[in-house]
N, C-alpha and C. Protein backbone atom coordinates (compact mmCIF):
# COMPACT_ATOMS: atom_id res chain seq x y z
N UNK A 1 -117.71 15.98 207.35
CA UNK A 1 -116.70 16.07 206.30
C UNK A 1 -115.73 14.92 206.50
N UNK A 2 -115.51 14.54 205.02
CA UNK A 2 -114.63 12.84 205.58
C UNK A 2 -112.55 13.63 206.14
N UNK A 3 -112.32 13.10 206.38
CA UNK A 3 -110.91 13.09 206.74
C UNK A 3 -110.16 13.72 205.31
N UNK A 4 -110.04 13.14 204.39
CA UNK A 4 -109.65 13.22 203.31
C UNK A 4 -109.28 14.36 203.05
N UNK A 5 -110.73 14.76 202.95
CA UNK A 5 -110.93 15.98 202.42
C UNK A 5 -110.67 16.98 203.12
N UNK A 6 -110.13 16.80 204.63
CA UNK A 6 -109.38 17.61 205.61
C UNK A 6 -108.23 18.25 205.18
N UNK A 7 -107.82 16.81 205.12
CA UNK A 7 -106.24 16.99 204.52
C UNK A 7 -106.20 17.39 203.77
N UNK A 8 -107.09 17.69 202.32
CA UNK A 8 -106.65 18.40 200.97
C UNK A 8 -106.87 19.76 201.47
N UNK A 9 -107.79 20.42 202.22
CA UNK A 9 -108.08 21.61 202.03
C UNK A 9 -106.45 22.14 203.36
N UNK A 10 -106.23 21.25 203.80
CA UNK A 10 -104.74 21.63 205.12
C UNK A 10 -103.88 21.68 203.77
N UNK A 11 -103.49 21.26 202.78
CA UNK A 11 -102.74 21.07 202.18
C UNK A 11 -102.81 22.34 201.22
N UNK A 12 -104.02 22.44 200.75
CA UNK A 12 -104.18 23.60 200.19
C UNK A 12 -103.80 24.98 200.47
N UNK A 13 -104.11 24.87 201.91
CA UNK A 13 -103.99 26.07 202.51
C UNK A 13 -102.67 26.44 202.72
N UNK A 14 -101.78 25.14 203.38
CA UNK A 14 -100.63 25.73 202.98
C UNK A 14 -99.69 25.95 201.74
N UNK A 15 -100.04 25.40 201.05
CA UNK A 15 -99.53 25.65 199.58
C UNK A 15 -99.97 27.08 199.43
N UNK A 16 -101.22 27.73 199.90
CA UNK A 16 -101.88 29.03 199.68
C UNK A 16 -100.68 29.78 200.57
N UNK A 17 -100.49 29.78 201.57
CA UNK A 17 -99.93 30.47 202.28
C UNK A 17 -98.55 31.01 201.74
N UNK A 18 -97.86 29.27 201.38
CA UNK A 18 -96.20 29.38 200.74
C UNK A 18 -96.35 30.48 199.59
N UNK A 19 -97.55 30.17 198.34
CA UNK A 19 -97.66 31.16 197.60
C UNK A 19 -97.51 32.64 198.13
N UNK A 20 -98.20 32.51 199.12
CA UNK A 20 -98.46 34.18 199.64
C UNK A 20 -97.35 34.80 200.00
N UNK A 21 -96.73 34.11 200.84
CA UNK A 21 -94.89 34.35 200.89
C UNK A 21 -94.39 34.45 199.90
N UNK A 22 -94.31 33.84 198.59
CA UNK A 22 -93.24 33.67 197.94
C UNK A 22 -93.72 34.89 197.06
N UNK A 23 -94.88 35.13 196.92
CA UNK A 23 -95.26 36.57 196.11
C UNK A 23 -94.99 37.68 196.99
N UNK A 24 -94.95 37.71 198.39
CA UNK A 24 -94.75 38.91 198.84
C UNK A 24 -93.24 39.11 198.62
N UNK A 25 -92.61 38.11 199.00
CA UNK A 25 -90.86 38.07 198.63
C UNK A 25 -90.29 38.69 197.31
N UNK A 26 -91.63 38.14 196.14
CA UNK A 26 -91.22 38.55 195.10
C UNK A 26 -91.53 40.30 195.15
N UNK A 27 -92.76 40.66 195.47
CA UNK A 27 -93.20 41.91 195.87
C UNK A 27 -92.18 43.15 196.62
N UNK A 28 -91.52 42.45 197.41
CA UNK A 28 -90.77 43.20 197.91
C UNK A 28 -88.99 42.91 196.93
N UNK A 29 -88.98 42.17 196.60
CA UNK A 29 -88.01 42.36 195.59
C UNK A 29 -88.23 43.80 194.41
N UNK A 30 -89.63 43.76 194.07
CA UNK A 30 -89.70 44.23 192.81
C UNK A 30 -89.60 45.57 193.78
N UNK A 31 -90.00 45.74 194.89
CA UNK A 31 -90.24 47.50 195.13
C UNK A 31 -88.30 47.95 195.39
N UNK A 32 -87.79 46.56 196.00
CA UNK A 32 -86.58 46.76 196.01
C UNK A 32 -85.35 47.38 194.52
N UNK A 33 -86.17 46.52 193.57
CA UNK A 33 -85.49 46.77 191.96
C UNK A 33 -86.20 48.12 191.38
N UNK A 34 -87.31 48.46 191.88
CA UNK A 34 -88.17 49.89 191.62
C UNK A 34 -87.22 50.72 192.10
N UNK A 35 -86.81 50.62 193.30
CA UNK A 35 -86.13 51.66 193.89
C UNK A 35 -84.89 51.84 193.58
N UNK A 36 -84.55 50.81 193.39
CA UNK A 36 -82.88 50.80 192.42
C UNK A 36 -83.10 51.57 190.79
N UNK A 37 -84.04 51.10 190.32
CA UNK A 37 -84.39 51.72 188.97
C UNK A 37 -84.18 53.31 188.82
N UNK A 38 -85.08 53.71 190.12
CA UNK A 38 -84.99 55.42 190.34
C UNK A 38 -84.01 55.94 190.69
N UNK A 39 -83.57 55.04 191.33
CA UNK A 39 -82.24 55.64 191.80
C UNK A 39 -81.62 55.71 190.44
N UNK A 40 -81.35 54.85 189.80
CA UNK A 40 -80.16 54.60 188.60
C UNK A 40 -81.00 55.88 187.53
N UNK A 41 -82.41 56.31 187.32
CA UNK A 41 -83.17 57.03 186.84
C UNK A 41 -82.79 58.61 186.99
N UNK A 42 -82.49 58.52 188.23
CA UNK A 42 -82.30 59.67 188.93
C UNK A 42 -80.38 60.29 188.93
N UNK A 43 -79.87 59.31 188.55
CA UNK A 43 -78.32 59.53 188.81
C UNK A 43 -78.38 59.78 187.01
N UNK A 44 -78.78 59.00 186.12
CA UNK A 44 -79.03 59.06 184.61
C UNK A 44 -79.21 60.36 184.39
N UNK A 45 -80.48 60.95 185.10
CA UNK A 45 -80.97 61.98 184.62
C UNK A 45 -79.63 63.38 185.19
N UNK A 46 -79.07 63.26 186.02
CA UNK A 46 -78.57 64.03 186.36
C UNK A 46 -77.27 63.92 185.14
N UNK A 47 -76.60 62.41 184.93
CA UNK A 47 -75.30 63.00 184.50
C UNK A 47 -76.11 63.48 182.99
N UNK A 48 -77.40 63.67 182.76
CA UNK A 48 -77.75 63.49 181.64
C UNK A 48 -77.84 65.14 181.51
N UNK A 49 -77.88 65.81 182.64
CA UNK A 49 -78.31 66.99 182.89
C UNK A 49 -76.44 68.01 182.73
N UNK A 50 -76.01 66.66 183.19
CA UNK A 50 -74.08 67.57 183.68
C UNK A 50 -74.00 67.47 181.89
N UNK A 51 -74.03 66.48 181.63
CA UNK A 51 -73.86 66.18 179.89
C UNK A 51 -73.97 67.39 178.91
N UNK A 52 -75.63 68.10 179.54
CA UNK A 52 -75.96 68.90 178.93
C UNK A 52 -75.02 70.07 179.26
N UNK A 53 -75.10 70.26 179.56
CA UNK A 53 -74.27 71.70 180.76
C UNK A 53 -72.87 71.92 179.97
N UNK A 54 -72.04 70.27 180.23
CA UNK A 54 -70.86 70.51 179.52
C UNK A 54 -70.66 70.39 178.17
N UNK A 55 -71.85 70.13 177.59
CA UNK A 55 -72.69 69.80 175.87
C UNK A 55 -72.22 71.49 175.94
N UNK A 56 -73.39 72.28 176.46
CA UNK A 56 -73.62 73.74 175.91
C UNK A 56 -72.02 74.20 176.10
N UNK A 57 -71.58 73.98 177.40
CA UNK A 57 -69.88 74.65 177.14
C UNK A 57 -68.99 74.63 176.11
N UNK A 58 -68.86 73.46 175.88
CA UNK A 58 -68.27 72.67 174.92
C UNK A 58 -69.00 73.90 173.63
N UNK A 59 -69.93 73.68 173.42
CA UNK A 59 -70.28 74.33 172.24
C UNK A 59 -69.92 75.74 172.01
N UNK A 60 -70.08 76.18 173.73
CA UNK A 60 -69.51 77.51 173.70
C UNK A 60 -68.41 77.97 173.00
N UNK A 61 -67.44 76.95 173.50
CA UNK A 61 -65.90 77.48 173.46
C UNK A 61 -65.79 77.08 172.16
N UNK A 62 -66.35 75.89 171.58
CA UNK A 62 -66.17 75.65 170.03
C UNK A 62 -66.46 77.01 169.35
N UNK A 63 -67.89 77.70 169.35
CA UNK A 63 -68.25 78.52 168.78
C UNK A 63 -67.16 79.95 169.05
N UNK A 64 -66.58 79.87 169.89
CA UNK A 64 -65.49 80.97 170.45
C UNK A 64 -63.75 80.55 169.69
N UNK A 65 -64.04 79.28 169.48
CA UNK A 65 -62.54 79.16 169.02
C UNK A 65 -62.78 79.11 167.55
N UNK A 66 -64.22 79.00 166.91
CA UNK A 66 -64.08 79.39 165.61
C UNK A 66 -64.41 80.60 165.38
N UNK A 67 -64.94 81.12 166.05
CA UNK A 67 -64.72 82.92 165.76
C UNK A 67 -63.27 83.56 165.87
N UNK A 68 -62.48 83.07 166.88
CA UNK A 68 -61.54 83.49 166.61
C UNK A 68 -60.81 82.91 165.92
N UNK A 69 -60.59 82.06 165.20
CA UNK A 69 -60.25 81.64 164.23
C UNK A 69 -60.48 82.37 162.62
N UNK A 70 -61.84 82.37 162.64
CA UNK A 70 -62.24 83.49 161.81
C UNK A 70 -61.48 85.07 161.78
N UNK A 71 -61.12 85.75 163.12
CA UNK A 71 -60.80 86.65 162.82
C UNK A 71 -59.24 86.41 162.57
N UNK A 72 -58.78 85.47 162.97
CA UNK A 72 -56.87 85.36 162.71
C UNK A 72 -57.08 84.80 161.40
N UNK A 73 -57.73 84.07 160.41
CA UNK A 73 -58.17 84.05 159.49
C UNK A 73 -58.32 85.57 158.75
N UNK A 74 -59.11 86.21 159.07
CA UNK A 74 -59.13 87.73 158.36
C UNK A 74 -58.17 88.57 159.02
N UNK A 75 -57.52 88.94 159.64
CA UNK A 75 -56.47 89.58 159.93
C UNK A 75 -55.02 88.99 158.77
N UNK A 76 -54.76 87.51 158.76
CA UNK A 76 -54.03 87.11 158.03
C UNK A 76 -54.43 87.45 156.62
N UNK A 77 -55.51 87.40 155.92
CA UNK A 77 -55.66 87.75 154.59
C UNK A 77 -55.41 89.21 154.44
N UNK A 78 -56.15 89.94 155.62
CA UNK A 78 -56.21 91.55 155.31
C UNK A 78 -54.20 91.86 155.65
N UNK A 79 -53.40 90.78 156.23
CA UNK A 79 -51.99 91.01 156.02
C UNK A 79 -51.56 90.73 154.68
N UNK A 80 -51.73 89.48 154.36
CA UNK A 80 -51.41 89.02 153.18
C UNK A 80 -51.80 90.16 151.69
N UNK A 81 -53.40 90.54 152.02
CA UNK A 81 -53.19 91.87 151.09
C UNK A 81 -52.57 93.12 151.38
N UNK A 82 -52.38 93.07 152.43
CA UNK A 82 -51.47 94.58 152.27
C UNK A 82 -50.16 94.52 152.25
N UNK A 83 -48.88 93.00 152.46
CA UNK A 83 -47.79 92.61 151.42
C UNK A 83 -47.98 92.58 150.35
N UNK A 84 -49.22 91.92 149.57
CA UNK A 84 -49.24 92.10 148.27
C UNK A 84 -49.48 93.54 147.34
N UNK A 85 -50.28 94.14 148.41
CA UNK A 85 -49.92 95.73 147.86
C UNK A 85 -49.10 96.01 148.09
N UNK A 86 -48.15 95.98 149.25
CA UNK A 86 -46.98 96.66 149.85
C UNK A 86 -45.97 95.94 148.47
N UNK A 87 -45.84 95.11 147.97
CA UNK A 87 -45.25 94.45 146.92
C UNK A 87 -45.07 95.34 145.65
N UNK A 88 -46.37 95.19 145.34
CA UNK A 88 -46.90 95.87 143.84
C UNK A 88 -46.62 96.87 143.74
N UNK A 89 -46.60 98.21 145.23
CA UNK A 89 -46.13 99.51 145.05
C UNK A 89 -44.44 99.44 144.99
N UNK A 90 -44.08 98.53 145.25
CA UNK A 90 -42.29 98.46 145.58
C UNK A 90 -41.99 98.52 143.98
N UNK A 91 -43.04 97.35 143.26
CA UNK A 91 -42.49 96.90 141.97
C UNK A 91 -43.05 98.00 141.11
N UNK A 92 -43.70 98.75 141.05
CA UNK A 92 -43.82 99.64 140.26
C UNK A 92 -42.85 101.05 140.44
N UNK A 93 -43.06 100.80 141.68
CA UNK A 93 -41.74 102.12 141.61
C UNK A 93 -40.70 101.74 141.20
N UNK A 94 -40.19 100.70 141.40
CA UNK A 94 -38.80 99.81 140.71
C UNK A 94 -38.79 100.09 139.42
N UNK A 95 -39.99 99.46 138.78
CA UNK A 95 -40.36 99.62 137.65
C UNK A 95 -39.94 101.33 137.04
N UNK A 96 -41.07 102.37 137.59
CA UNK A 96 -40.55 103.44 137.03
C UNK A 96 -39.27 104.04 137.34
N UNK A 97 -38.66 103.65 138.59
CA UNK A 97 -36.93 103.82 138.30
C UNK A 97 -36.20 103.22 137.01
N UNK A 98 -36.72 102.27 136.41
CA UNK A 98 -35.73 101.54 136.11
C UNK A 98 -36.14 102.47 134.42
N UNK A 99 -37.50 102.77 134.26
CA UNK A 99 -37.68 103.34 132.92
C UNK A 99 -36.83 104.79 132.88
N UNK A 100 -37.08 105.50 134.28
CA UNK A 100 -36.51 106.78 134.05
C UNK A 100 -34.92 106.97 134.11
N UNK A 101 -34.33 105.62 134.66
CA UNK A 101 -32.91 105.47 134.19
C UNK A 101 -32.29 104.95 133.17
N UNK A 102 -33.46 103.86 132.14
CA UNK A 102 -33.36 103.86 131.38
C UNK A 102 -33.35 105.41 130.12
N UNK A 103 -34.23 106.20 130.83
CA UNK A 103 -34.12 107.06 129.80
C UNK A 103 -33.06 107.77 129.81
N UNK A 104 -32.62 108.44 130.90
CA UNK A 104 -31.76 108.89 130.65
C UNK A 104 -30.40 108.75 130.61
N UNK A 105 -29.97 106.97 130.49
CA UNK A 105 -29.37 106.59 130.32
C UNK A 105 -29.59 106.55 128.45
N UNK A 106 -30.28 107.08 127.95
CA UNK A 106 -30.80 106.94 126.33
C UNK A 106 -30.32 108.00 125.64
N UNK A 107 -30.52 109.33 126.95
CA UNK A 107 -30.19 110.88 126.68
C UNK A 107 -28.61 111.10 126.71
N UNK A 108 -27.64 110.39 127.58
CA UNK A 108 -26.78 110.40 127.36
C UNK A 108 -25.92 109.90 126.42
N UNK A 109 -26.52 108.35 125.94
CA UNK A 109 -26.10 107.66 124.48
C UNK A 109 -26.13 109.19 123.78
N UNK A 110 -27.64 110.09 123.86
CA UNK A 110 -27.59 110.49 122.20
C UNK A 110 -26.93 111.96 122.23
N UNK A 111 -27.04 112.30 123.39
CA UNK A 111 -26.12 113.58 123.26
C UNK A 111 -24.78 113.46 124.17
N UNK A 112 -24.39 112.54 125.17
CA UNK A 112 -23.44 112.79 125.95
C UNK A 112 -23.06 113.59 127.06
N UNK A 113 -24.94 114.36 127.27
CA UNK A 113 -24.68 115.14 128.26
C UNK A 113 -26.19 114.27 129.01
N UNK A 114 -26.23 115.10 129.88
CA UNK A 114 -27.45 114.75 130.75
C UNK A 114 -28.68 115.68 130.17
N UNK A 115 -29.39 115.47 129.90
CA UNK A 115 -30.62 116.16 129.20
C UNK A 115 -31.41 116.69 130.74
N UNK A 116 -33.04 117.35 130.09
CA UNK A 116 -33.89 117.90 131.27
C UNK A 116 -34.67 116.52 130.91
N UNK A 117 -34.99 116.09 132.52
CA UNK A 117 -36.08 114.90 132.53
C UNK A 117 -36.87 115.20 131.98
N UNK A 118 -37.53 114.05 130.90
CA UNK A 118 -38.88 114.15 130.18
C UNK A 118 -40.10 114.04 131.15
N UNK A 119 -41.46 114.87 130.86
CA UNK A 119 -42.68 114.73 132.09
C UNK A 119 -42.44 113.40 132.02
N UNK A 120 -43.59 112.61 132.58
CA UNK A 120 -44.05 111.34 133.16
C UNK A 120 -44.64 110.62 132.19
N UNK A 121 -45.42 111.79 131.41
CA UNK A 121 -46.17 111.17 130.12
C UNK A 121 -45.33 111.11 128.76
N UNK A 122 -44.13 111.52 129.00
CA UNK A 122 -43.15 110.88 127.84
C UNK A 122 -42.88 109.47 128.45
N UNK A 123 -42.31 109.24 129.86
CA UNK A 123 -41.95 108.07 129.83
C UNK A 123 -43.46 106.81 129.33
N UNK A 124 -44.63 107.43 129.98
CA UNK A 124 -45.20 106.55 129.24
C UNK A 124 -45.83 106.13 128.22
N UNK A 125 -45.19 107.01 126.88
CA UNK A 125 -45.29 106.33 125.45
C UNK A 125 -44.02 105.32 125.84
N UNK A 126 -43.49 105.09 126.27
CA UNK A 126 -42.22 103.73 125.92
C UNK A 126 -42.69 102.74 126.69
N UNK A 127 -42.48 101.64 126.48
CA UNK A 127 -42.42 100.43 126.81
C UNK A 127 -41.24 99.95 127.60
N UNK A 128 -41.04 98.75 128.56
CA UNK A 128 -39.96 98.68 128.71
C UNK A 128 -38.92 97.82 127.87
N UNK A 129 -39.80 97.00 127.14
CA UNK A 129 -39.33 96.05 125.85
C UNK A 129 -38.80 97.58 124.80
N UNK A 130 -39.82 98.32 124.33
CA UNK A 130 -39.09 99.57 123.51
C UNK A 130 -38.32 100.35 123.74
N UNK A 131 -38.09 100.87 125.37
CA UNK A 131 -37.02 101.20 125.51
C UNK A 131 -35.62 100.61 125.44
N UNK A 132 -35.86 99.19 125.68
CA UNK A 132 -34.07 98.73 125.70
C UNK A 132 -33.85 98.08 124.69
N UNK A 133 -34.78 98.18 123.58
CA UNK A 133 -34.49 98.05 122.01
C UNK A 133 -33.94 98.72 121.63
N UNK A 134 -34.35 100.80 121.67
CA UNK A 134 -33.92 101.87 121.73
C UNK A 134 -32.20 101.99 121.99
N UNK A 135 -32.52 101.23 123.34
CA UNK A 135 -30.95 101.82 123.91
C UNK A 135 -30.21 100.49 123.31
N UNK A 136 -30.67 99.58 123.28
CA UNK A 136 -29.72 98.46 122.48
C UNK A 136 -29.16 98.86 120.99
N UNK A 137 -29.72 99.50 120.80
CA UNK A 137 -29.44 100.05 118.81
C UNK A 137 -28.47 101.01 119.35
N UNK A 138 -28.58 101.69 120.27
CA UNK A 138 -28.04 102.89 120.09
C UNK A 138 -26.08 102.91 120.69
N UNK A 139 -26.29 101.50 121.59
CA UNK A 139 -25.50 100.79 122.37
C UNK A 139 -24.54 99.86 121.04
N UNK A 140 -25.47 99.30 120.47
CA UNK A 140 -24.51 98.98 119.10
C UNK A 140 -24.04 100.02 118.07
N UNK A 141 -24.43 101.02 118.40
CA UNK A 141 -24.14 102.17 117.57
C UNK A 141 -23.15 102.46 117.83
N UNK A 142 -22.87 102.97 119.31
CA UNK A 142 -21.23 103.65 119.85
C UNK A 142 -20.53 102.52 119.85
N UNK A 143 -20.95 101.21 120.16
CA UNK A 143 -19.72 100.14 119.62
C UNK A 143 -19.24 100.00 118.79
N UNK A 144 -19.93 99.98 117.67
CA UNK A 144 -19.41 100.21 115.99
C UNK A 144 -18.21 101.42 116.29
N UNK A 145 -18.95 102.19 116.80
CA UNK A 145 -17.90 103.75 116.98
C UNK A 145 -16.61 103.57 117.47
N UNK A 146 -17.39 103.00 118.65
CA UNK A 146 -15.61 102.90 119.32
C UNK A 146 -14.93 101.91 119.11
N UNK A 147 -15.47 100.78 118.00
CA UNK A 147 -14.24 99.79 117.52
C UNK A 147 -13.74 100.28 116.43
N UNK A 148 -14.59 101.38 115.42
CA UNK A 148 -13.55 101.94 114.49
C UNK A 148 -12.47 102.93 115.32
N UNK A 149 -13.01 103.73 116.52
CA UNK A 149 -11.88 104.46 117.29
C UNK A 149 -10.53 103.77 117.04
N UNK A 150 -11.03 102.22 118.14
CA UNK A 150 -10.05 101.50 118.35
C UNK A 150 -8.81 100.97 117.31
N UNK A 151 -9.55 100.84 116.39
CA UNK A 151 -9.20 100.65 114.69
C UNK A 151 -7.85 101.72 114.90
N UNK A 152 -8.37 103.34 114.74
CA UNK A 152 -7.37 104.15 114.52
C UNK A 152 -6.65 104.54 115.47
N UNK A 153 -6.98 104.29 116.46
CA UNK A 153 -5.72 104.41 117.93
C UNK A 153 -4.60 103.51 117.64
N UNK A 154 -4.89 102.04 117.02
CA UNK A 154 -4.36 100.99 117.05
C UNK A 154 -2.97 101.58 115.58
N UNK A 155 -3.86 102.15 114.93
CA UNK A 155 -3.07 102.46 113.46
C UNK A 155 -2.38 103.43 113.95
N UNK A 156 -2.37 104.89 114.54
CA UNK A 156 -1.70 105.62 114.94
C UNK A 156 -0.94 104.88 115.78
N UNK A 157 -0.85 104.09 117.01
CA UNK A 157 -0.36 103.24 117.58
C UNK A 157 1.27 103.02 117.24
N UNK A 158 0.87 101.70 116.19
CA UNK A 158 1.71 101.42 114.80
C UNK A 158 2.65 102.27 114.26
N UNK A 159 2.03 103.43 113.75
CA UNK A 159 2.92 104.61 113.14
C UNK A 159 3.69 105.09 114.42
N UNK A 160 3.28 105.54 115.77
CA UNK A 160 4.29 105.39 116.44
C UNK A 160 5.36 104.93 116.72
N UNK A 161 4.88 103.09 116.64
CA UNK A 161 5.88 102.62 117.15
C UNK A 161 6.71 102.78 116.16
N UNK A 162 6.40 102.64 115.18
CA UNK A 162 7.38 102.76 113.65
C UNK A 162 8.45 104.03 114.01
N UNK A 163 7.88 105.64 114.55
CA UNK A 163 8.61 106.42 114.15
C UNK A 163 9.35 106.16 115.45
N UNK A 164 8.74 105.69 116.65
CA UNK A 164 9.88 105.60 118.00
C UNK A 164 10.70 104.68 117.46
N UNK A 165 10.76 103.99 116.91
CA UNK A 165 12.04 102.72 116.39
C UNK A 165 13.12 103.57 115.77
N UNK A 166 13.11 104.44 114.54
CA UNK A 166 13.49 104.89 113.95
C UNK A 166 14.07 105.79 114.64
N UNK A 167 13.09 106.97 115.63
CA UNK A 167 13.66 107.97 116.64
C UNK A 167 15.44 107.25 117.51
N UNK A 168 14.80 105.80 117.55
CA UNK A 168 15.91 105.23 118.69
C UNK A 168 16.91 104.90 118.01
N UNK A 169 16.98 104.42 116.44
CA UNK A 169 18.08 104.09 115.49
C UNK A 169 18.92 105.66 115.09
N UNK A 170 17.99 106.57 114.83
CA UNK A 170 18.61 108.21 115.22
C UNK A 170 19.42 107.87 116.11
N UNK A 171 19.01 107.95 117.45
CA UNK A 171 19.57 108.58 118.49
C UNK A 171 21.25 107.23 118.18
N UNK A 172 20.40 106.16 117.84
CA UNK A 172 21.76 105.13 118.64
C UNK A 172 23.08 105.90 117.47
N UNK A 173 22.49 106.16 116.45
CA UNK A 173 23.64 106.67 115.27
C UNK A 173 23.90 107.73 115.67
N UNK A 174 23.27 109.08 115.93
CA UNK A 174 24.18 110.03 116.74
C UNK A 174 25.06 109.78 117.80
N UNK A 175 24.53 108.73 118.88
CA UNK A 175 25.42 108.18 119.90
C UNK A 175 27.01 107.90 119.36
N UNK A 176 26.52 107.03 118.35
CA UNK A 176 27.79 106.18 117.96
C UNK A 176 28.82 107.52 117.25
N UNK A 177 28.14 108.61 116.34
CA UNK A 177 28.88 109.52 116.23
C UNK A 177 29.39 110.30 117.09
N UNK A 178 28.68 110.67 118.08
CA UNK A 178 29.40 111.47 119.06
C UNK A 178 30.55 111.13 119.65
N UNK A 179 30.50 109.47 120.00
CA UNK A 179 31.65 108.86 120.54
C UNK A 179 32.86 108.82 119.91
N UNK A 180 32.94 108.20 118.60
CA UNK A 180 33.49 108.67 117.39
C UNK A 180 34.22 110.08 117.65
N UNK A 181 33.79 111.09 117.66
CA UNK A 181 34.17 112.54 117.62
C UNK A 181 34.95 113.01 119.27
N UNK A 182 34.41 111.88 120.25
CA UNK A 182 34.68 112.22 121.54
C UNK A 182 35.90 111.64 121.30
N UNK A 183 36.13 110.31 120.78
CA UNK A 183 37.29 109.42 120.66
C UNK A 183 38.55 110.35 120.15
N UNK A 184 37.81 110.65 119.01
CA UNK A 184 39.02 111.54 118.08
C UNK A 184 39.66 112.92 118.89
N UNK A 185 38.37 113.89 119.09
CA UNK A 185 38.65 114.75 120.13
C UNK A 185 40.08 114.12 121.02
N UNK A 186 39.52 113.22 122.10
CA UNK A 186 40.79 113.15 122.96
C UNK A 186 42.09 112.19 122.65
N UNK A 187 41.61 112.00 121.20
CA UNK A 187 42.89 111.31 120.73
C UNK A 187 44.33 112.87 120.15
N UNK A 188 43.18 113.71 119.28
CA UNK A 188 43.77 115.09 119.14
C UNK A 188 44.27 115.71 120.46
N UNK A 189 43.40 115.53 121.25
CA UNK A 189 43.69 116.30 122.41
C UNK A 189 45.22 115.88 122.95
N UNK A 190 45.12 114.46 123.29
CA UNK A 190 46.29 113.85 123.79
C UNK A 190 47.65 113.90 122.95
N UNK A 191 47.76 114.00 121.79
CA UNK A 191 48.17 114.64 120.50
C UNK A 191 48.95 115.67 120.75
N UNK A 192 47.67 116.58 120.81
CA UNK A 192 48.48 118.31 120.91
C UNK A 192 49.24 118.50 122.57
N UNK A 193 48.80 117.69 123.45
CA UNK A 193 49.22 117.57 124.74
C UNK A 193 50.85 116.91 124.86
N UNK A 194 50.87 115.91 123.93
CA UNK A 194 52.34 115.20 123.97
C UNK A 194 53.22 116.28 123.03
N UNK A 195 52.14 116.79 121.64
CA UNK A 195 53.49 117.66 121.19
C UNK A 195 53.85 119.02 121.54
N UNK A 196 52.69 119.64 123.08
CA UNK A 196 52.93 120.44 123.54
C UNK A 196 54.22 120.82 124.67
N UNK A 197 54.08 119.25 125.15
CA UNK A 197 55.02 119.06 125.94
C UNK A 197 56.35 118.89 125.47
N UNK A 198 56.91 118.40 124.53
CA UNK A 198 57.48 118.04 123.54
C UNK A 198 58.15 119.59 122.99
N UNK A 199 57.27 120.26 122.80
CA UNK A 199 57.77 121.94 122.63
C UNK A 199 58.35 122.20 123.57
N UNK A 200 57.49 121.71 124.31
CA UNK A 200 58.25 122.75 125.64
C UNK A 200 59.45 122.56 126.16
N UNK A 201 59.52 121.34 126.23
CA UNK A 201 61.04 120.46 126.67
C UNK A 201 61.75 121.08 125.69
N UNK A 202 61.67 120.72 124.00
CA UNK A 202 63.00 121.38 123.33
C UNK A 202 63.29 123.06 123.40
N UNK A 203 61.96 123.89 123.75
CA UNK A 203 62.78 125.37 124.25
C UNK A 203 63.35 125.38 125.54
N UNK A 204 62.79 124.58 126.33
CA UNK A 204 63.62 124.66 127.63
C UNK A 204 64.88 124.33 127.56
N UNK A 205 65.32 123.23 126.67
CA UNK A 205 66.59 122.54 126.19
C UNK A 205 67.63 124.19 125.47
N UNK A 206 66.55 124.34 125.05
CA UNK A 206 67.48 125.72 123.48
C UNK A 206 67.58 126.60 124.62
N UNK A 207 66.53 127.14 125.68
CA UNK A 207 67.45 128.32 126.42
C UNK A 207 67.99 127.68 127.32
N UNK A 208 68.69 126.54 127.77
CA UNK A 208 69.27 125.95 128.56
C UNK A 208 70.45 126.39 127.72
N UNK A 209 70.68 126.10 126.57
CA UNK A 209 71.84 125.98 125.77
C UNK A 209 72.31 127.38 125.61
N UNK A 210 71.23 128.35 125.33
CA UNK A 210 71.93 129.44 125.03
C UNK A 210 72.31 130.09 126.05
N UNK A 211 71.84 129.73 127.46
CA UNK A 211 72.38 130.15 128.51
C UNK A 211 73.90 130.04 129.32
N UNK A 212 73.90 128.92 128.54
CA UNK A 212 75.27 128.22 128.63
C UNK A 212 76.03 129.13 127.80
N UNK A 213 75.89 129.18 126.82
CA UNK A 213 76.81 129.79 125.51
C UNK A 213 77.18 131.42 126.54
């Protein structure tokens, strides 16, 4: 074999060899990145597994906070309807207070006394629009009444004052006569008093005199 061809196949061989290294290097890289893979495979799968776990919880408590939601949901409506009934019974009883005081606020317009409550089924032929039409007519009725009252209270009134004026022009003219008569009285009086005295002095004088004599 020439020389040459020594050297190519020495040359070869180690080029064969470097290959063989540099693939096992790579070889053991790849089992190195294999094993990293599983690992990272294996840590994946797990948080993939916690994921799930706290997936289903999660869903749990969702499904738990909309049920109860649901029921504070129906508890609130089943409140809300029983204010709104609790309402409706307030307003109807209001309601029939207000008809049965209307009525007999109607009974007294027409007679002035308190009547016997009508059943239930009188109040409900009326309306509450027809009843306070009713009592509105009947309300302008005694007004009419009692402004003609007023009319003749006012006129008798008048004639009063007329005859108390007159009563007081009486009295002031008897006054003024009486005084008059009181005047004269103790003008007479004082009168018969000076010419009583006056008597008396001149008999006292006359039996003075004849006593003398």
């Amino acid at each position: 074999m020439a020389l040459g061809q020594v050297q190519d196949l020495l040359g070869a061989s180690e080029r064969l060899h470097k290959d063989n290294q540099r693939l096992r290097g790579l070889v053991e890289e790849t089992q190195l990145v294999s094993v990293r893979l599983e690992e990272e495979v294996t840590r994946l799968r797990q948080e993939s597994s916690d994921w799930s776990t706290q997936s289903r919880g999660l869903q749990a408590e969702l499904q738990k906070e909309r049920e109860e939601r649901e029921g504070e949901k129906e508890r609130e409506r089943e409140e809300k309807m029983a204010e709104v009934k609790k309402i409706t019974d307030n307003y109807q009883k209001e309601s029939n207070a207000r008809l049965s005081f209307l009525y007999c606020v109607y009974q007294r317009l027409l007679a002035g006394c308190v009547l016997l409550r009508e059943p239930q089924s009188m109040l409900g032929d009326f309306t509450w629009t027809e009843l306070c039409d009713v009592i509105n007519e009947q309300v302008d009725q005694l007004t009419s009444d009692l402004r003609g009252a007023n009319d003749k209270i006012a006129h008798l009134q008048s004639v009063c004052e007329k005859k108390s004026v007159c009563v007081r022009e009486l009295q002031r003219s008897q006054e003024c006569v009486l005084s008059r008569l009181e005047e004269s009285a103790r003008r007479r009086e004082e009168a018969w008093s000076s010419q009583h005295s006056h008597t008396v002095a001149q008999l006292q004088a006359s039996r003075s005199q004849c006593d003398s004599l």
